[in-house]
PDB file of N, CA and C in Angstrom:
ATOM      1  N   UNK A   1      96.600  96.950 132.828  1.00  0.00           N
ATOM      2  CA  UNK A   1      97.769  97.773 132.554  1.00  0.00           C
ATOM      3  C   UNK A   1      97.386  98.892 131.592  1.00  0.00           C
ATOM      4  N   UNK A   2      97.919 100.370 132.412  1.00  0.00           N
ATOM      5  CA  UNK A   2      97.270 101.223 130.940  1.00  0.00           C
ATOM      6  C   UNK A   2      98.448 101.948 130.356  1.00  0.00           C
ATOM      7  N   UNK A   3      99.320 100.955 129.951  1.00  0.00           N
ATOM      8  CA  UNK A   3     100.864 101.183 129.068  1.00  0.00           C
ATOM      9  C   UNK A   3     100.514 102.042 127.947  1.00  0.00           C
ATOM     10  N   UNK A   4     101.316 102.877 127.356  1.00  0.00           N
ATOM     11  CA  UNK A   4     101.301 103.966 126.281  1.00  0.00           C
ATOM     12  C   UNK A   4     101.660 102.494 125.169  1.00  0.00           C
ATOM     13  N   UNK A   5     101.069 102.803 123.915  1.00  0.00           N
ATOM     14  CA  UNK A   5     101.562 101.923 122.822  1.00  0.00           C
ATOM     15  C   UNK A   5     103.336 102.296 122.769  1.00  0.00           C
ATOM     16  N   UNK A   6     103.509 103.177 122.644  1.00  0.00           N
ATOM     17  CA  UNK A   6     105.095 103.785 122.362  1.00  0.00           C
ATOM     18  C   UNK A   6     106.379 102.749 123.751  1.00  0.00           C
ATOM     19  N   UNK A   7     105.389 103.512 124.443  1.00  0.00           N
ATOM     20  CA  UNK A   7     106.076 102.452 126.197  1.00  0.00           C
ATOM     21  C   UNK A   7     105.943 101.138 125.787  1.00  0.00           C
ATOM     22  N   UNK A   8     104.858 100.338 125.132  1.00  0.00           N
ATOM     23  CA  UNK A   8     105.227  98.754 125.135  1.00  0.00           C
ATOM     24  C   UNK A   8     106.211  98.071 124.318  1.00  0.00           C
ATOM     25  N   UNK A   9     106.089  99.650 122.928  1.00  0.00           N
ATOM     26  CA  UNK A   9     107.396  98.775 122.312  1.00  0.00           C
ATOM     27  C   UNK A   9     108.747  99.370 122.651  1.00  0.00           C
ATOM     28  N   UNK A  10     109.133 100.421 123.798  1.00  0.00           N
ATOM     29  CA  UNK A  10     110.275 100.427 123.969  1.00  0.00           C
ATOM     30  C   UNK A  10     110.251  99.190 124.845  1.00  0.00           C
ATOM     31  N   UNK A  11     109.381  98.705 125.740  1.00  0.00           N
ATOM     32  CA  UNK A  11     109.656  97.852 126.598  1.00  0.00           C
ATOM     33  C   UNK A  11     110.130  96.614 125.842  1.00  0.00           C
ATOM     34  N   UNK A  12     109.333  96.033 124.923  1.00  0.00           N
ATOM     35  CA  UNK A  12     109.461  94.905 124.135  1.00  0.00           C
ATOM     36  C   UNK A  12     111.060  95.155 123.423  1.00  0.00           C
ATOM     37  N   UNK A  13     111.270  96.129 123.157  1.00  0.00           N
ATOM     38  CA  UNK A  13     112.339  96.265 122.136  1.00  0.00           C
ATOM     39  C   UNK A  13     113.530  95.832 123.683  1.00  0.00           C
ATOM     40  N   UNK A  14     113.113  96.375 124.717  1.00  0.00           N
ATOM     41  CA  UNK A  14     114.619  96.200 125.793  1.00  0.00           C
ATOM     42  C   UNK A  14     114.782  94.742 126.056  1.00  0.00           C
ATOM     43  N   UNK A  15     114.024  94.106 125.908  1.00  0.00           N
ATOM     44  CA  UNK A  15     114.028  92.561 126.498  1.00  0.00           C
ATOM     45  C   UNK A  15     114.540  92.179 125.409  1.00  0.00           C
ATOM     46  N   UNK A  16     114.185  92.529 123.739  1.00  0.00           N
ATOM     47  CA  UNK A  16     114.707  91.407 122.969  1.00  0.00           C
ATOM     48  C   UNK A  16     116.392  92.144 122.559  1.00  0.00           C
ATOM     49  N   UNK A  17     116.257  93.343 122.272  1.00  0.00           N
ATOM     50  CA  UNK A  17     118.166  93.565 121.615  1.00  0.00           C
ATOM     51  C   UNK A  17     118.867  94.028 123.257  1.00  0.00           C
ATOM     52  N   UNK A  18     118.486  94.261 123.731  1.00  0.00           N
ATOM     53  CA  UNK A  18     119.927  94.624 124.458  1.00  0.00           C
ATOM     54  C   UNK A  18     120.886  95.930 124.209  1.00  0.00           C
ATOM     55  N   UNK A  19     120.236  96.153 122.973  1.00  0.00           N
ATOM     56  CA  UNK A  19     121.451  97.203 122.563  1.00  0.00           C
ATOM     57  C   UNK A  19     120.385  98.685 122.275  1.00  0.00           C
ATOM     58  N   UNK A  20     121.339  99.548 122.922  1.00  0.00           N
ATOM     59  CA  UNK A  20     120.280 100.959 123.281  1.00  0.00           C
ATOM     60  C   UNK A  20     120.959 101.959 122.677  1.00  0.00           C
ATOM     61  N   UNK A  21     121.324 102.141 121.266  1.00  0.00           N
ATOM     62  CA  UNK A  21     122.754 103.166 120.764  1.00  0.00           C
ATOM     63  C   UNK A  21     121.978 104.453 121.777  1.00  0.00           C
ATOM     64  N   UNK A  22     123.334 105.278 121.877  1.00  0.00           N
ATOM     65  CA  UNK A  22     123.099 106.995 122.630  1.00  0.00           C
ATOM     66  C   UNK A  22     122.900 107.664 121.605  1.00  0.00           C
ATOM     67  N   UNK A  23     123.086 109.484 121.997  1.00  0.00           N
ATOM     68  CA  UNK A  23     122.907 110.502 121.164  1.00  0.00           C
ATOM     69  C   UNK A  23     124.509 110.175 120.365  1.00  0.00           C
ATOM     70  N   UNK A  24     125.754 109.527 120.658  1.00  0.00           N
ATOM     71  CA  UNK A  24     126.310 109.552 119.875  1.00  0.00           C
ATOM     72  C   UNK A  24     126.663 109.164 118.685  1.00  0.00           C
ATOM     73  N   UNK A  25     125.487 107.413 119.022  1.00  0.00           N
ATOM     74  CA  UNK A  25     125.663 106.767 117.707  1.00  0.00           C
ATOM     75  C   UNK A  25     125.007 107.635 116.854  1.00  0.00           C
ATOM     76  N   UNK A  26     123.599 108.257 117.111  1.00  0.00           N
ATOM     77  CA  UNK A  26     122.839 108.760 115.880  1.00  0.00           C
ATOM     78  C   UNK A  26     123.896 110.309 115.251  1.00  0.00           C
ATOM     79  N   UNK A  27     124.644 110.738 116.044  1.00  0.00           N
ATOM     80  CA  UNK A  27     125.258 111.630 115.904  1.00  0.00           C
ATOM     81  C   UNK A  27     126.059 111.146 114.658  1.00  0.00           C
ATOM     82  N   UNK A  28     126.817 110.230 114.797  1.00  0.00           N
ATOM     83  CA  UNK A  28     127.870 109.835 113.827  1.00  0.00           C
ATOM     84  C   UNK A  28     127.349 109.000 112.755  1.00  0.00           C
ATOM     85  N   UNK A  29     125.964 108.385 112.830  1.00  0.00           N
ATOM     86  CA  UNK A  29     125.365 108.144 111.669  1.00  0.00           C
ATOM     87  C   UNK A  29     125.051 109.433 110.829  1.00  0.00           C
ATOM     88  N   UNK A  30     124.395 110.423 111.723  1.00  0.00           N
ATOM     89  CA  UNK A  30     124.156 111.958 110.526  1.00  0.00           C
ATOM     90  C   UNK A  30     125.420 112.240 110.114  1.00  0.00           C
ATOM     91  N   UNK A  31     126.572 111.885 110.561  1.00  0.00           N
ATOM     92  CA  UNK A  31     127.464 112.408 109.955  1.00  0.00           C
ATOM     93  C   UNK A  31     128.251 111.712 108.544  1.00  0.00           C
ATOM     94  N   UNK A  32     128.188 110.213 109.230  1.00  0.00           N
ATOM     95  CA  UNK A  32     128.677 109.104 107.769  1.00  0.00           C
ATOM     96  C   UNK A  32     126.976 109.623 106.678  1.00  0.00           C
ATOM     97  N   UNK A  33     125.926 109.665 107.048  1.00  0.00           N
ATOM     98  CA  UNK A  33     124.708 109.915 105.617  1.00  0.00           C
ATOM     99  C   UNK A  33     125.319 111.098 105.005  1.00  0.00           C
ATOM    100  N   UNK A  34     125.717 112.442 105.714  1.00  0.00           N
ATOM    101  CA  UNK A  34     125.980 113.169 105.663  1.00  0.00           C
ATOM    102  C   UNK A  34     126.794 113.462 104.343  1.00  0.00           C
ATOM    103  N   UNK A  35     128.193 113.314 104.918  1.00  0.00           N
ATOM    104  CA  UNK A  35     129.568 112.623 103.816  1.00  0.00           C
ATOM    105  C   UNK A  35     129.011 111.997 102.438  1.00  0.00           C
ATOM    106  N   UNK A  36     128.039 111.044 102.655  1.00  0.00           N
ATOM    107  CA  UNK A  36     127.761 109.698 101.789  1.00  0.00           C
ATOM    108  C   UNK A  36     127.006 111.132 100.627  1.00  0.00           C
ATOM    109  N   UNK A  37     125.979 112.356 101.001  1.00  0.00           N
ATOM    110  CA  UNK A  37     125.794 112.683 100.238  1.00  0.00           C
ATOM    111  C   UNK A  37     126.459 114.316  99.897  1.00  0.00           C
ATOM    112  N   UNK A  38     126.941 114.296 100.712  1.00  0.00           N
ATOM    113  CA  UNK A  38     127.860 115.676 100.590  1.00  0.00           C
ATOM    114  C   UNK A  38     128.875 115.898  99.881  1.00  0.00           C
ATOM    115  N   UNK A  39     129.463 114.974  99.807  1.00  0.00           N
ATOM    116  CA  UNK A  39     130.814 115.030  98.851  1.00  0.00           C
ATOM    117  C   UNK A  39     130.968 114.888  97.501  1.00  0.00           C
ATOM    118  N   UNK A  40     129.497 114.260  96.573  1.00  0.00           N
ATOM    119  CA  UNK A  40     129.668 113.767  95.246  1.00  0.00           C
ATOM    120  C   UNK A  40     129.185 115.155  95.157  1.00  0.00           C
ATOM    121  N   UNK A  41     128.636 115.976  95.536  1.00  0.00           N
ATOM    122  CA  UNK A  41     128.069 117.687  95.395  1.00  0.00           C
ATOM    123  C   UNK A  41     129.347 118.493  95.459  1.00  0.00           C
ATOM    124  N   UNK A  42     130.148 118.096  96.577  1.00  0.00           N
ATOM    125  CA  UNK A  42     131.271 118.856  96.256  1.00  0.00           C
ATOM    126  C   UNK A  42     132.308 118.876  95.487  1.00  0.00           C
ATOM    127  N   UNK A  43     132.259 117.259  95.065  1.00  0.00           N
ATOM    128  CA  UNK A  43     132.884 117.508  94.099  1.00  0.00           C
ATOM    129  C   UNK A  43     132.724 117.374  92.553  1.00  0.00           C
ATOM    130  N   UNK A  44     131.402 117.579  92.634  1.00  0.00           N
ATOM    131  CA  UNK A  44     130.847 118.059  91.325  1.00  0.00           C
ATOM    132  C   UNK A  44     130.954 119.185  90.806  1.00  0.00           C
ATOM    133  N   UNK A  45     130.970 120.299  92.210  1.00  0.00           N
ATOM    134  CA  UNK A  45     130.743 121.897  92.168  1.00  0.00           C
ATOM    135  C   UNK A  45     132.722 121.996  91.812  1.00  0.00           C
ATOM    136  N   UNK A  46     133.553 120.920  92.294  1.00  0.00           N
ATOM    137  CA  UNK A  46     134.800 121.919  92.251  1.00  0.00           C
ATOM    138  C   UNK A  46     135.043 121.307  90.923  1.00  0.00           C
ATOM    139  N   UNK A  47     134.706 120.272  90.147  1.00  0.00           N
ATOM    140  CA  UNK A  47     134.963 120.231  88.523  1.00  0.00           C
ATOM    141  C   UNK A  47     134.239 120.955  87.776  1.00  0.00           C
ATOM    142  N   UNK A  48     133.279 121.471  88.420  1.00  0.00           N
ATOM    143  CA  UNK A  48     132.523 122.436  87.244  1.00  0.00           C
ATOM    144  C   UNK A  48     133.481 123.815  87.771  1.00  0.00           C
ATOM    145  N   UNK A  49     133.473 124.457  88.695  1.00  0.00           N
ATOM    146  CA  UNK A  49     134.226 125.376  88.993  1.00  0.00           C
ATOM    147  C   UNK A  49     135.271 124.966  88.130  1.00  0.00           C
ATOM    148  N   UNK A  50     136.482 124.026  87.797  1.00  0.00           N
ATOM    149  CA  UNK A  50     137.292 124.314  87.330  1.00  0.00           C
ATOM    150  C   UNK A  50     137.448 124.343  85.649  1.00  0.00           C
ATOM    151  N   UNK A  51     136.121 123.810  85.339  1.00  0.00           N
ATOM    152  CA  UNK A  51     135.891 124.078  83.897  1.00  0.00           C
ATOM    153  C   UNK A  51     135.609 125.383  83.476  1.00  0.00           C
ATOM    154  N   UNK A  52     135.058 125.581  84.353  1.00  0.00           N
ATOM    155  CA  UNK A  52     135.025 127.332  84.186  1.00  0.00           C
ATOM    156  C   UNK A  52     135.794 128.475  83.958  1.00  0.00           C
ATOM    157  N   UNK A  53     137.176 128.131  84.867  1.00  0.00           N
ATOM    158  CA  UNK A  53     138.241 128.437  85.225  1.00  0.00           C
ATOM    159  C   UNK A  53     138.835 128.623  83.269  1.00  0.00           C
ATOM    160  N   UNK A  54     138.675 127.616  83.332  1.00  0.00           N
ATOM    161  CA  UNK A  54     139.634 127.489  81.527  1.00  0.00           C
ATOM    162  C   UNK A  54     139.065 128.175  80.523  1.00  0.00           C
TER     163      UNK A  54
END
């Protein structure tokens, strides 16, 4: 057999999980990491913005 290393472990990986997420799961994972680090920035920037303000 002259299998690609990459090909044996998708093969190996299909027999043991079963589970194949799409482009959407990874989609909506970039989006929850996303959030997870996007928001303590934003709202860091709008309390300093509003210290400013005063």
């Amino acid at each position: 057999m002259s299998q690609q290393p990459l090909t044996t472990v998708l093969a190996a990986a299909n027999t043991t999980t079963g589970f194949h997420p799409g482009l959407a799961y990874f989609a909506l994972w970039a989006l929850v990491i996303g959030a997870i680090i996007g928001v303590p920035i934003y709202l860091v920037r709008m309390v300093r913005e509003r210290r400013n303000r005063r």
